[in-house]
C-alpha atoms as a PDB file:
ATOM      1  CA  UNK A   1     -12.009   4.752  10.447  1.00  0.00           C
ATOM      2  CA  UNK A   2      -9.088   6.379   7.991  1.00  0.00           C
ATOM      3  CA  UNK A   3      -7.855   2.328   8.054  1.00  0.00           C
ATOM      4  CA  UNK A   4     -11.717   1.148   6.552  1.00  0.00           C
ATOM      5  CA  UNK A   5     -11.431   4.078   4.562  1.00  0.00           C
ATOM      6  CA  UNK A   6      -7.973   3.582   2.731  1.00  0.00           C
ATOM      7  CA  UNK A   7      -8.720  -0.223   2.444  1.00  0.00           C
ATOM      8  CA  UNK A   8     -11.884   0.481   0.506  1.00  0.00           C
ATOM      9  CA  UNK A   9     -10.288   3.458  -1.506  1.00  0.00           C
ATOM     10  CA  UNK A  10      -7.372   0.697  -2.678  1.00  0.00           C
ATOM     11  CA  UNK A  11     -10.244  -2.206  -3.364  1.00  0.00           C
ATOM     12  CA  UNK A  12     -12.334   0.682  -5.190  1.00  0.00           C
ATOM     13  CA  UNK A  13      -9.684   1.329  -7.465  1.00  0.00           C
ATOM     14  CA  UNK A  14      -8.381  -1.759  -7.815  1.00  0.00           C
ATOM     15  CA  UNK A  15     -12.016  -3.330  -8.920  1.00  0.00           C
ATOM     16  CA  UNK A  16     -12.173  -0.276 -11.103  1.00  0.00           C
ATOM     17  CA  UNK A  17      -8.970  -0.691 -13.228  1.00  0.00           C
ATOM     18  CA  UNK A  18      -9.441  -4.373 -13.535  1.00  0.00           C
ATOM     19  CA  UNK A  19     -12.614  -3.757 -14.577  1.00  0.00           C
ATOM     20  CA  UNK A  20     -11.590  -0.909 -17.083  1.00  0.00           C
ATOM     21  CA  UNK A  21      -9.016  -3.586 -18.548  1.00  0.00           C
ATOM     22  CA  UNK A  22     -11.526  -5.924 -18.846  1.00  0.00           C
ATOM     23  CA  UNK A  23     -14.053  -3.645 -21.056  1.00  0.00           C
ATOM     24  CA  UNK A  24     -11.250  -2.548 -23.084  1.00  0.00           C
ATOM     25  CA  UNK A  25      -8.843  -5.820 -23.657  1.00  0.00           C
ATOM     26  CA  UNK A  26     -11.109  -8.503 -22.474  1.00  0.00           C
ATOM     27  CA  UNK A  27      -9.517 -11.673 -22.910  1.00  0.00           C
ATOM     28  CA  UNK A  28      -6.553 -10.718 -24.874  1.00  0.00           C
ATOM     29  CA  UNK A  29      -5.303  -8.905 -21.657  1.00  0.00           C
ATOM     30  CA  UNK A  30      -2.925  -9.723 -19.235  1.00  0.00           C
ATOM     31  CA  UNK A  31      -4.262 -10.072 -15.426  1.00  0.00           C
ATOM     32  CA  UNK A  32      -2.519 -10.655 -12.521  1.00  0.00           C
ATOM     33  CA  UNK A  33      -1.804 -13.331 -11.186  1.00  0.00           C
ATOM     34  CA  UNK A  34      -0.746 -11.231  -7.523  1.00  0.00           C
ATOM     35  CA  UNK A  35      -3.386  -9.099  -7.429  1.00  0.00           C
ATOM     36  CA  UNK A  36      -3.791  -7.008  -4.557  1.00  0.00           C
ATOM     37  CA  UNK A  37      -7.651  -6.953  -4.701  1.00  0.00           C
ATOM     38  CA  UNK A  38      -7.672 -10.123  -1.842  1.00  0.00           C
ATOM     39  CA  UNK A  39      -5.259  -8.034   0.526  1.00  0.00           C
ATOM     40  CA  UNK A  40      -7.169  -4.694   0.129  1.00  0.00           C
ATOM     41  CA  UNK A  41     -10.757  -6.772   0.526  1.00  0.00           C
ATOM     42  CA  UNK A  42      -9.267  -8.565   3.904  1.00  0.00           C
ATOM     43  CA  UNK A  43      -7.753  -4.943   5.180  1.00  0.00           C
ATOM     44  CA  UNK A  44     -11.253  -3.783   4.984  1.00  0.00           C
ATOM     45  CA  UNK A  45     -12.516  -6.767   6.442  1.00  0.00           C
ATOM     46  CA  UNK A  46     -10.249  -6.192   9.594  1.00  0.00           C
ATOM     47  CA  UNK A  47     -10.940  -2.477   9.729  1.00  0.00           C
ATOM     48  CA  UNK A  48     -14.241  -3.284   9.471  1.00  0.00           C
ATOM     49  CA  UNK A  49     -14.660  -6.143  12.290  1.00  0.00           C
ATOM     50  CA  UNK A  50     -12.354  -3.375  14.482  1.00  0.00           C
ATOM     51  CA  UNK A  51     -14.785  -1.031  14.501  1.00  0.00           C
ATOM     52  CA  UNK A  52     -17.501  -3.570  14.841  1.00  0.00           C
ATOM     53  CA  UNK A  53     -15.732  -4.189  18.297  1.00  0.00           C
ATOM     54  CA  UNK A  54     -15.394  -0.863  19.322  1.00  0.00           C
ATOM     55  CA  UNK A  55     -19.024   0.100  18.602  1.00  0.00           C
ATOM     56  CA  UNK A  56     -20.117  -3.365  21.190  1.00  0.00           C
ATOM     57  CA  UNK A  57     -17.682  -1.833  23.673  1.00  0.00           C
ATOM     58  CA  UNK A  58     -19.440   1.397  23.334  1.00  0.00           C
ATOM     59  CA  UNK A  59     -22.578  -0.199  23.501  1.00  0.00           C
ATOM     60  CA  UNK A  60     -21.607  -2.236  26.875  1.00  0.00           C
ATOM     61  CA  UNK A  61     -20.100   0.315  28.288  1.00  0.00           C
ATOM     62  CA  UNK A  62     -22.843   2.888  28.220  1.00  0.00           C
ATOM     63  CA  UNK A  63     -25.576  -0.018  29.290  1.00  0.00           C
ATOM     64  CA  UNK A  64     -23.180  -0.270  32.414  1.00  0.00           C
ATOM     65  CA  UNK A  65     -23.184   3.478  32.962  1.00  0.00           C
ATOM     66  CA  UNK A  66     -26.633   3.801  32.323  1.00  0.00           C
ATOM     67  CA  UNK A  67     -28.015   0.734  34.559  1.00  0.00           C
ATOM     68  CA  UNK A  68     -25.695   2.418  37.629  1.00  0.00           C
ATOM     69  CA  UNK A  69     -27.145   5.589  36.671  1.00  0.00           C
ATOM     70  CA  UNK A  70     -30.742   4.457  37.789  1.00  0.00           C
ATOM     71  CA  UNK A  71     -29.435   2.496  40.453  1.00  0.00           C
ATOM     72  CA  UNK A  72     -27.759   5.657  41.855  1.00  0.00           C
ATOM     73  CA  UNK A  73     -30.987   7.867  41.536  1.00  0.00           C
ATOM     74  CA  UNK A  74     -33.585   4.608  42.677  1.00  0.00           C
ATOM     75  CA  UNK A  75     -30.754   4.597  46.397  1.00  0.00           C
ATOM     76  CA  UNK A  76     -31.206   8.147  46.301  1.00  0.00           C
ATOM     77  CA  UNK A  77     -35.212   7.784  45.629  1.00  0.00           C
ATOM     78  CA  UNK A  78     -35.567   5.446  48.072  1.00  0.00           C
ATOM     79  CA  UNK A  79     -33.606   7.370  51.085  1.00  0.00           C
ATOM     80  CA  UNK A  80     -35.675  10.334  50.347  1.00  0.00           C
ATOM     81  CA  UNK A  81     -39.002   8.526  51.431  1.00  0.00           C
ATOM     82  CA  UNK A  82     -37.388   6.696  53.961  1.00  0.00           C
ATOM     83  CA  UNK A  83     -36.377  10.599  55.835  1.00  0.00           C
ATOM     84  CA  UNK A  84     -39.289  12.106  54.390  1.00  0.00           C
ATOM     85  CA  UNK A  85     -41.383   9.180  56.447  1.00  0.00           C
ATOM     86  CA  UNK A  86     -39.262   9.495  59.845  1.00  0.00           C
END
């Protein structure tokens, strides 16, 4: 998350000065040529797609805990009627 968070901070800023340099020198400025706006925009993209994965993980991993949850408790269902029958 603090990754995501930093990366967008650093676009943020950088999107704001460039565009603060823009209003005020348009095109009599001088821009960049290394600007670090592509780096900060592809750190966010692969904090981004990170937590993404995580979130699926989560996702899988509480279908599996839930689905063997209800298996658990339909055994345990089923053996009750079975002794409460005999």
């Amino acid at each position: 998350m603090d990754s995501l968070r930093i990366a967008m901070s650093q676009l943020r800023k950088t999107a704001d000065d460039c565009l603060k340099k823009i209003d005020e020198q348009g095109i009599a400025g001088y821009y960049s040529g290394n600007n670090d706006v592509h780096r900060y925009a592809s750190n966010a993209w692969r904090a981004s797609l990170a937590l993404c994965e995580l979130k699926r993980f989560e996702d899988q991993i509480k279908s599996v805990i839930d689905t063997g949850i209800d298996e658990a408790l339909q055994e345990m269902l089923e053996a009750r009627k079975q002794s409460s029958e005999e």
